[in-house]
Protein backbone atom coordinates (compact mmCIF):
# COMPACT_ATOMS: atom_id res chain seq x y z
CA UNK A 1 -1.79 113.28 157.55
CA UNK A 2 -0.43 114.81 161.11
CA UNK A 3 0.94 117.76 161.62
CA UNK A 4 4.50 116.82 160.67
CA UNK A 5 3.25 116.36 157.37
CA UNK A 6 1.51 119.10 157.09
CA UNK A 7 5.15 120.60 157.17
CA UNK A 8 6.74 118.40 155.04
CA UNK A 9 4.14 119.21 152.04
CA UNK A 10 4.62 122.69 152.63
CA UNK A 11 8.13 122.46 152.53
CA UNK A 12 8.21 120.69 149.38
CA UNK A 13 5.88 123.22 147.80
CA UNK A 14 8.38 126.07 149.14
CA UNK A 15 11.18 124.18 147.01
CA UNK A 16 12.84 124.59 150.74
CA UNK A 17 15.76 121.45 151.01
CA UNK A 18 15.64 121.16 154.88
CA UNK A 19 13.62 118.58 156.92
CA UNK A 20 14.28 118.24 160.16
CA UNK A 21 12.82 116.42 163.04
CA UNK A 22 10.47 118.70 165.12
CA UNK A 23 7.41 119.09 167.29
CA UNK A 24 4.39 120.56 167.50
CA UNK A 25 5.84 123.48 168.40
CA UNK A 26 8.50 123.32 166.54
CA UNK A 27 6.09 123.08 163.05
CA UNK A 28 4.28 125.61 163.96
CA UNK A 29 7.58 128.30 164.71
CA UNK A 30 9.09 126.41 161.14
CA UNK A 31 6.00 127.68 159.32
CA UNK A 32 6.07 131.02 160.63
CA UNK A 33 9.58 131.30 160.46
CA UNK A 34 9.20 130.96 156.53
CA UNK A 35 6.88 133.27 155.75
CA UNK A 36 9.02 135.78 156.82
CA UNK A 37 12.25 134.22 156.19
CA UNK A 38 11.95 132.31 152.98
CA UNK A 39 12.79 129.23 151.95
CA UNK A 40 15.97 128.72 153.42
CA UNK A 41 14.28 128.69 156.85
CA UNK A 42 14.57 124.70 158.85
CA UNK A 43 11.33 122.97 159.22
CA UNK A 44 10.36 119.88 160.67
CA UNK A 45 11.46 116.36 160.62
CA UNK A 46 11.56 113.29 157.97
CA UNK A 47 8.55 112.10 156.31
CA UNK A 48 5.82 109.98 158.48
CA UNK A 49 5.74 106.51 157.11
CA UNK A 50 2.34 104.76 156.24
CA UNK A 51 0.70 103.21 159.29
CA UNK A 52 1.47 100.27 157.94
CA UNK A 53 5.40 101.11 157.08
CA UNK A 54 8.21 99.31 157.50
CA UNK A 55 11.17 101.72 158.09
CA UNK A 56 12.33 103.89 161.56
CA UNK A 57 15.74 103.72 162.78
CA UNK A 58 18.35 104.64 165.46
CA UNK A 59 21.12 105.37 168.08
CA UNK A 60 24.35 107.12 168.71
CA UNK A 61 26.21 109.44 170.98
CA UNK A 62 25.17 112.46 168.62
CA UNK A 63 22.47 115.09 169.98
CA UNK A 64 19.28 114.03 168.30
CA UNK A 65 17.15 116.16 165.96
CA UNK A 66 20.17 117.65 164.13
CA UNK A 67 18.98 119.12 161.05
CA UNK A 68 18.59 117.67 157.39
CA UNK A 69 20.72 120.38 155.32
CA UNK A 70 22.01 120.23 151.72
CA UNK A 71 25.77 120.41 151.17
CA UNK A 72 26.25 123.99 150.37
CA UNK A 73 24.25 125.21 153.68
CA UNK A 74 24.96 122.02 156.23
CA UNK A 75 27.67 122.85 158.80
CA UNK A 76 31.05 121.11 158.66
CA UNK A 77 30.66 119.10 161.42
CA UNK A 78 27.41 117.53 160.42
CA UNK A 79 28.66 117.27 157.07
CA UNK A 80 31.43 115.21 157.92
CA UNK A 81 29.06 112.77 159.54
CA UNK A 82 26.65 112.55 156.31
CA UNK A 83 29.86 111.75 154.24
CA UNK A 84 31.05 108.88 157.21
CA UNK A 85 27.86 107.42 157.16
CA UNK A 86 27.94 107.86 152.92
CA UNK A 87 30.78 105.96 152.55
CA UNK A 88 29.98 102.87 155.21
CA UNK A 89 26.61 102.52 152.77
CA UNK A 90 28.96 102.55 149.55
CA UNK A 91 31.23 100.01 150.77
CA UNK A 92 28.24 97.65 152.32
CA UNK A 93 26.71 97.89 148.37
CA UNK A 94 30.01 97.28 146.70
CA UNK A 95 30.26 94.47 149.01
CA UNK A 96 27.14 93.03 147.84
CA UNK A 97 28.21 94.06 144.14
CA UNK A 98 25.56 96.55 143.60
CA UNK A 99 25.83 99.42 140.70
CA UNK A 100 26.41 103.25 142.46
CA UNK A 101 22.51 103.85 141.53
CA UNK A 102 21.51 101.58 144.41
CA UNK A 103 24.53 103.82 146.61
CA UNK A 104 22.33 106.86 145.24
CA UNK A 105 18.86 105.17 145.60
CA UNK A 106 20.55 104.63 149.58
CA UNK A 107 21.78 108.03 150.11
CA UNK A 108 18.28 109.65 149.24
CA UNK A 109 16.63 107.54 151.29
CA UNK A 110 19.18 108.55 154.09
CA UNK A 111 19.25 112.58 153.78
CA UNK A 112 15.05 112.23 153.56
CA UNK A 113 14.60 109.66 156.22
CA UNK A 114 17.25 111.15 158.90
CA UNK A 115 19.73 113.57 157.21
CA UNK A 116 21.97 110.77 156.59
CA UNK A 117 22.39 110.70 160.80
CA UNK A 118 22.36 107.56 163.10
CA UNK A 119 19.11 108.81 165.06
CA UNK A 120 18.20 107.55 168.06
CA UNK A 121 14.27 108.09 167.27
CA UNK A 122 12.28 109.02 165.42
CA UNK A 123 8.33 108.23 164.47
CA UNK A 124 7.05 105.76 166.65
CA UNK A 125 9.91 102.80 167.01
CA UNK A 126 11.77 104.06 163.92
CA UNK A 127 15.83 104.46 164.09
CA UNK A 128 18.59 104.79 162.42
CA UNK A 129 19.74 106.07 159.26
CA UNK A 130 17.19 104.79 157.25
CA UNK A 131 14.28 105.14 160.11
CA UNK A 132 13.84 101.21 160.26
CA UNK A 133 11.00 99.82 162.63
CA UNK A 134 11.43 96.86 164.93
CA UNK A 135 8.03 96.09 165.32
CA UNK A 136 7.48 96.24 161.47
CA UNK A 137 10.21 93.52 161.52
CA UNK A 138 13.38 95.04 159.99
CA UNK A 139 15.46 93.85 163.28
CA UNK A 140 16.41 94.95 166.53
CA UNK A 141 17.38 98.41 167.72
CA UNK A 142 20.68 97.20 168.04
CA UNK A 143 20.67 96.10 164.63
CA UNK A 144 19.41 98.89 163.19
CA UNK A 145 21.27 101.74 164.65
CA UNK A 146 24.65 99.96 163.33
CA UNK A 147 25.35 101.29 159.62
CA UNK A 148 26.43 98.45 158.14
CA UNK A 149 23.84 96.65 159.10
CA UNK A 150 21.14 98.96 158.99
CA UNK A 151 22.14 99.77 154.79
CA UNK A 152 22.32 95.79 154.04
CA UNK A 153 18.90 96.07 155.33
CA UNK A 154 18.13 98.93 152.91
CA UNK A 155 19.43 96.94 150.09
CA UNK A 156 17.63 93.75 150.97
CA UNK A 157 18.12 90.13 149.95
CA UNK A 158 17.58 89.26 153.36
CA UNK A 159 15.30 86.00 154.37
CA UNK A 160 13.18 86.85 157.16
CA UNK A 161 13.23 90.47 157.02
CA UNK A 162 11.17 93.22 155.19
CA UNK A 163 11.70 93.61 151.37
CA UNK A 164 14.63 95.95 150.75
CA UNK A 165 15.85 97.33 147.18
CA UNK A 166 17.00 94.23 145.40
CA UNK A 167 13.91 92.36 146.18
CA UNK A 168 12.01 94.85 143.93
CA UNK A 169 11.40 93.42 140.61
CA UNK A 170 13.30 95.82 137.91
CA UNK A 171 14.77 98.37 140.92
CA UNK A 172 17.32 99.72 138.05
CA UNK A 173 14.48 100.89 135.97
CA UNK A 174 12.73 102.49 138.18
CA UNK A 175 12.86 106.38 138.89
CA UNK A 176 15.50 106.39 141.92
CA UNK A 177 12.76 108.44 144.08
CA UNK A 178 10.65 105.60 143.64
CA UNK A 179 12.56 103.06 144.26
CA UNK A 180 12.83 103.92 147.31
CA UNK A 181 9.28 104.41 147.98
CA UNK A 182 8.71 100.86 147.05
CA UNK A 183 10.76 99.88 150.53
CA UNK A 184 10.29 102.95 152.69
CA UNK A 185 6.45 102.58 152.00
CA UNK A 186 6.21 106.33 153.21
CA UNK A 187 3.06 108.73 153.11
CA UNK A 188 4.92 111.01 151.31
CA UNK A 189 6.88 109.12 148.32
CA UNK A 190 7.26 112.79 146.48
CA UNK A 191 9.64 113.58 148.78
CA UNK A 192 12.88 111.28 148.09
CA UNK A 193 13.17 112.90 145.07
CA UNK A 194 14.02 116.11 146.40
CA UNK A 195 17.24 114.60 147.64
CA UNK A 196 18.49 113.66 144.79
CA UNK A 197 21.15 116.59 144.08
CA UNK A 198 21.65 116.61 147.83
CA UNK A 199 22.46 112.97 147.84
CA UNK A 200 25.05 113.37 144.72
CA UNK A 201 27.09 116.20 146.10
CA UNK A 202 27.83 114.20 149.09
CA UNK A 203 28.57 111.07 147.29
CA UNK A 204 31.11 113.60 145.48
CA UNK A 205 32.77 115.18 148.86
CA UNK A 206 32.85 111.16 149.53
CA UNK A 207 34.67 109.90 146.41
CA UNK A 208 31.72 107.46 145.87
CA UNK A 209 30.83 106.83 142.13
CA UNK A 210 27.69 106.75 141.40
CA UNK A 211 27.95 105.50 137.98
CA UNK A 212 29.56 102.32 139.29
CA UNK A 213 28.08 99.33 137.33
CA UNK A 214 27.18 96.26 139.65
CA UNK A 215 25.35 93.24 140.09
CA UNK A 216 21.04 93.95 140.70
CA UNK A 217 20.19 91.36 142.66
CA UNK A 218 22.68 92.11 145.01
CA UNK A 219 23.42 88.93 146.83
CA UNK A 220 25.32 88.94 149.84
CA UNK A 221 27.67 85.96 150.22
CA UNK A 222 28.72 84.73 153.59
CA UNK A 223 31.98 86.52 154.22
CA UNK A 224 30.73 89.65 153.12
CA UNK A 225 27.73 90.51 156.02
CA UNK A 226 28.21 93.41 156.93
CA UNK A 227 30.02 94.52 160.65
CA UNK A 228 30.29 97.29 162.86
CA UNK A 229 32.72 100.00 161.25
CA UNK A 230 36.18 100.40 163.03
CA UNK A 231 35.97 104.02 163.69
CA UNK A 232 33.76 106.39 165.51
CA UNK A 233 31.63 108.80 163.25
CA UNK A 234 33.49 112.51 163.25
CA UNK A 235 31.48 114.23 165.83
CA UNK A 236 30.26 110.72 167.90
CA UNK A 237 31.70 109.72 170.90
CA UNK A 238 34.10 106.49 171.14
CA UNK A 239 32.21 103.46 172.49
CA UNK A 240 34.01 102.72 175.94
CA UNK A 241 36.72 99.89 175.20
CA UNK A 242 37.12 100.54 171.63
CA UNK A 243 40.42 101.29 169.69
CA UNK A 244 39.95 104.63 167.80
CA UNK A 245 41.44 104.07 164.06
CA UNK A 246 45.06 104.32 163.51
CA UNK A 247 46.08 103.67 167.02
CA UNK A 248 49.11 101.69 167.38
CA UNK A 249 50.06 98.05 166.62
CA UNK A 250 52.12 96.00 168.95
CA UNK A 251 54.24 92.97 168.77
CA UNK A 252 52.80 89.48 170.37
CA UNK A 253 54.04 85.91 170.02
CA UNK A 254 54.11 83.75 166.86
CA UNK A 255 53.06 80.74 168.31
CA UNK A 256 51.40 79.70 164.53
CA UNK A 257 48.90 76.33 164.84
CA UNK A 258 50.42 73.51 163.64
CA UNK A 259 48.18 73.82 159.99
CA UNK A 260 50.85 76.91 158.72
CA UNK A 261 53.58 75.57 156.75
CA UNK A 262 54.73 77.62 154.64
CA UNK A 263 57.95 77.32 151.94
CA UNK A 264 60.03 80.20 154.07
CA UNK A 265 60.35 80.42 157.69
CA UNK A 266 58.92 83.68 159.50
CA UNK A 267 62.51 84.96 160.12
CA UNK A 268 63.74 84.58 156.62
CA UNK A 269 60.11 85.84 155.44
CA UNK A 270 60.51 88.96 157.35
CA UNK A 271 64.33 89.23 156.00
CA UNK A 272 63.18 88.72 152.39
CA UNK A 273 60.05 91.38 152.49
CA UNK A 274 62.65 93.93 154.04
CA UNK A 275 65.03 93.35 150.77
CA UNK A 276 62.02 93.97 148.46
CA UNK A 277 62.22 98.01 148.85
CA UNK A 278 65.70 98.69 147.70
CA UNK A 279 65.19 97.04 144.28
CA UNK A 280 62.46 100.12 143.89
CA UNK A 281 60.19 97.37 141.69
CA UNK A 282 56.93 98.78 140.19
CA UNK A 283 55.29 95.52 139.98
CA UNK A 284 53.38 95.22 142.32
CA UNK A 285 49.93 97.86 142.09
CA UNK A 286 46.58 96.00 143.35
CA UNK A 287 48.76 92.66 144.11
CA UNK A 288 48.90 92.67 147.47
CA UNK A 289 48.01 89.13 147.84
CA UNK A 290 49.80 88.15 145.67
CA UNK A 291 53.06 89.88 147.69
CA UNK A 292 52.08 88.47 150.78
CA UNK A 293 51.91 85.16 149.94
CA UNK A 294 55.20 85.55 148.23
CA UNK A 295 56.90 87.06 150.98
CA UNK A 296 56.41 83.49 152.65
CA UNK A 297 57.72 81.30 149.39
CA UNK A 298 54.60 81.29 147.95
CA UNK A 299 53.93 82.20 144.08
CA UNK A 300 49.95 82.44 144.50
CA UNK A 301 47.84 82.62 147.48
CA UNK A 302 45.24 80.79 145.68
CA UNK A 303 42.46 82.81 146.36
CA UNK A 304 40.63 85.96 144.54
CA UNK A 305 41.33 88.78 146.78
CA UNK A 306 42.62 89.87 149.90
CA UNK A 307 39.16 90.23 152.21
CA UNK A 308 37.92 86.67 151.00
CA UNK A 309 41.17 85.32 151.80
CA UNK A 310 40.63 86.41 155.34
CA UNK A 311 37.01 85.24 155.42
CA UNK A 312 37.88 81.28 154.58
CA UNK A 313 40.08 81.67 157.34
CA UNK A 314 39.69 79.29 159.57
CA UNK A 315 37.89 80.64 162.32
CA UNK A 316 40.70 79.77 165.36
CA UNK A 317 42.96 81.51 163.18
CA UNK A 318 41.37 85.02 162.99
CA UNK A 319 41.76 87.57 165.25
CA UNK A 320 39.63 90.19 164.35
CA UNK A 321 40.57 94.01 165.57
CA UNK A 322 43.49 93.02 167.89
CA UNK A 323 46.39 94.99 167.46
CA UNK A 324 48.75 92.86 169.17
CA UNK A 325 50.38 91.59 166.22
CA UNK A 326 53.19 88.61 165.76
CA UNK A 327 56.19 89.61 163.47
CA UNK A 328 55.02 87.27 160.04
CA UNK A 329 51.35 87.85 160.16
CA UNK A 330 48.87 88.82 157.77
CA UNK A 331 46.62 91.99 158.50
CA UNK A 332 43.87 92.80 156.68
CA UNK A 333 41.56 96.36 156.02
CA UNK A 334 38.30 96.76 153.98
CA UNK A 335 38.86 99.45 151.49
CA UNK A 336 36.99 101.59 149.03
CA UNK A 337 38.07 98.26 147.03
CA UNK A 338 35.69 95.70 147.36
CA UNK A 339 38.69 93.15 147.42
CA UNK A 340 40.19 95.17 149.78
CA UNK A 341 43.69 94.99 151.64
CA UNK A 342 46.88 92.92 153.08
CA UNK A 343 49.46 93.37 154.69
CA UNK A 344 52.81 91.66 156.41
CA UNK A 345 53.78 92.47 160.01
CA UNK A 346 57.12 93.16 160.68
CA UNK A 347 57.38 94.21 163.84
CA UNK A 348 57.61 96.78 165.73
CA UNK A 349 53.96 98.34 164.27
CA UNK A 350 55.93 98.18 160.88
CA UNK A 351 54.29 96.42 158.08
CA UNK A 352 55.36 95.77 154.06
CA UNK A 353 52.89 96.88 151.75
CA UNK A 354 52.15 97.67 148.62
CA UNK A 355 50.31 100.88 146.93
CA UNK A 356 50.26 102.41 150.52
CA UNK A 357 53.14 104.87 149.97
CA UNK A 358 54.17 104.40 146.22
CA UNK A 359 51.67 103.03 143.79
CA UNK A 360 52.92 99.60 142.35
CA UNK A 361 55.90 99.59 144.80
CA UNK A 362 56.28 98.05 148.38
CA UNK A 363 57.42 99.56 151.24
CA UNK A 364 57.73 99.30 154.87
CA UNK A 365 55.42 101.87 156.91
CA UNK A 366 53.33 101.84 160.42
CA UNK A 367 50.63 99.90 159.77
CA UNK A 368 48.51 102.68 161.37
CA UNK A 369 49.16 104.41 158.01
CA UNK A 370 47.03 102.18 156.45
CA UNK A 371 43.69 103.84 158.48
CA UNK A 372 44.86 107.25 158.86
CA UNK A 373 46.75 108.04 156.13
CA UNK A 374 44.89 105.72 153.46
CA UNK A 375 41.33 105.33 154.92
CA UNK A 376 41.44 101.50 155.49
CA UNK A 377 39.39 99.74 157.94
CA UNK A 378 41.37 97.05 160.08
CA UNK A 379 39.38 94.01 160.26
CA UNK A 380 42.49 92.19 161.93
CA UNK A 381 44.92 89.65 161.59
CA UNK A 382 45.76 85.97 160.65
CA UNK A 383 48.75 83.45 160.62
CA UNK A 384 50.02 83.52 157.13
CA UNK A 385 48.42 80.36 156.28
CA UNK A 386 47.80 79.74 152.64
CA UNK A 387 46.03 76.23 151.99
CA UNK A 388 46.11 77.06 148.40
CA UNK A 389 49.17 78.35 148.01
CA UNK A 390 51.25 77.44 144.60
């Protein structure tokens, strides 16, 4: 047990909430500092992991070492990261079909491991949010200081790497504190526990339900791995070259390969999906798919949702993130809905869609709505090619 630990089992026996990375120093101030100031007082940093331990994780533009606090005490700013980084490990496990306990299982890890921040250290080689080691094999730094990857580590299932939640025989039944011991492998398993009520009040600023059923073994087909998110973290600086969410779309050629044929041209598609909102139909809730293909003369797109249909694309025909859009294409988000979102280009940055405005009707908006207004995340765009289509 080092000093850091020393902290951490005082701090648990002081009921105190707040772990925070810290120094020699700074453990020794911490201690002080709650003898005379109680509880509430910040002490130092997130549990060491057994020499022998898997996890460490992390990088960002954020200032390191920001503190671990609960939701009632933690200032808005780093709040609004926890509950950015919340939600990108909610959608990576409803992606893999996982039940909200392993999203709650995740989230205590998170808060106890880094205070649900993208650290860029930690003990030894760890990073990230869930303080992932390279050398103990979890994957590289660059790996795991990106959320989505970094939480489909977490959750496992994944040949070559360390054993994550699913690959832990009976995860459901286990107390959710110790599930994630049995991955973290930390010297102080008592500790996730503590997190618990921390961990379900930001799942509740998040809209992330916890009592979500799902699938336990939690495998991860192809076109679901999960990718860098689309926007920057509230609080984290913009990568240099990337789009920030809900900038503008613009209009580029419709040069479609030779493949799309489809039972209406792109001119009379585009005149037929502008018709659609002035016979104010409420027919159309959760069906966008289903309303893009017929916007081209299709009945049925002939596949299950929107985000698969985007990921048996044809890989010449995808054009992930680029918002120069031709007038006829199909644009596509990840949502809080795991079959998430799509979308016909107009023109002009205007797209038809359903839900967006009016639930069950369709109407023509920006398509930067669909990020800003509605939370989306554009994964980009495709020729409206539908190989199944009836």
């Amino acid at each position: 047990m080092d000093v850091r630990d020393v902290a951490e089992a005082a701090a648990t026996r002081a009921s105190a909430p707040f772990l925070a990375k810290a120094g020699c120093i700074g453990v020794a101030l911490a201690l002080i500092g709650m003898l005379g100031l109680g509880a509430t007082t910040l002490i130092a940093g997130a549990a060491k992991k057994a020499a022998d331990g898997k996890n460490s994780g992390s990088g960002g533009c954020e200032s390191p070492g920001l503190p671990n606090m609960n939701p009632g005490k933690v200032p808005a700013a780093i709040l609004a990261q926890q509950i950015y980084h919340a939600k990108i490990i909610d959608e990576v496990a409803q992606k893999r079909g996982l039940p909200g306990r392993a999203s709650l299982i995740a989230l205590m890890t998170a808060l106890q491991e880094s205070g649900l921040q993208n650290l860029n250290h930690g003990d030894r080689d760890s990073l990230g949010l869930f303080q992932q080691r390279p050398s103990q094999g979890w994957g590289t730094p660059a790996e795991i200081t990106n959320p989505p990857v970094s939480a489909g580590l977490f959750f496992g299932g994944n040949k070559g790497r360390p054993p994550g939640l699913v690959d832990i025989p009976a995860w459901p039944m286990l107390d959710p504190g110790r599930a994630a011991q049995r991955v973290q492998l930390s010297a102080h398993p008592e500790l996730y526990a503590t997190r618990r009520g921390q961990a379900e009040g930001i799942a509740r600023n998040a809209g992330i339900n916890l009592e979500r059923l799902g699938s336990v073994t939690g495998q991860l087909p192809e076109w679901a791995q999960p990718t860098a998110p689309g926007e920057t973290a509230p609080g984290e600086c913009t990568p240099t070259g990337e789009t920030p969410a809900g900038a503008p779309f613009h209009d580029a050629a419709s040069d479609w390969p030779q493949e799309v044929k489809n039972r209406r041209s792109t001119e009379a598609a585009i005149a037929w999906a502008k018709e659609q909102p002035d016979l104010n139909q409420k027919i159309w809730y959760r069906r966008c798919l289903e309303f893009s293909a017929r916007v081209h003369g299709w009945r049925a797109a002939g596949v299950t949702s929107a985000i698969t249909h985007y990921r048996v694309m044809p890989a010449h025909m995808k054009h992930p993130g680029s918002r120069d859009v031709p007038p006829g294409a199909l644009m596509y988000w990840e949502t809080t809905n795991p079959h998430g979102h799509v979308s016909v280009y107009l023109g002009d940055g205007m797209i038809i869609s359903n839900d967006v405005a009016r639930p069950g009707y369709v109407d023509v908006i920006p398509a930067s709505d669909i990020e800003s207004k509605w939370g989306g995340r554009y994964v980009g765009w495709a020729p409206p090619y539908f190989p199944k289509g009836a």
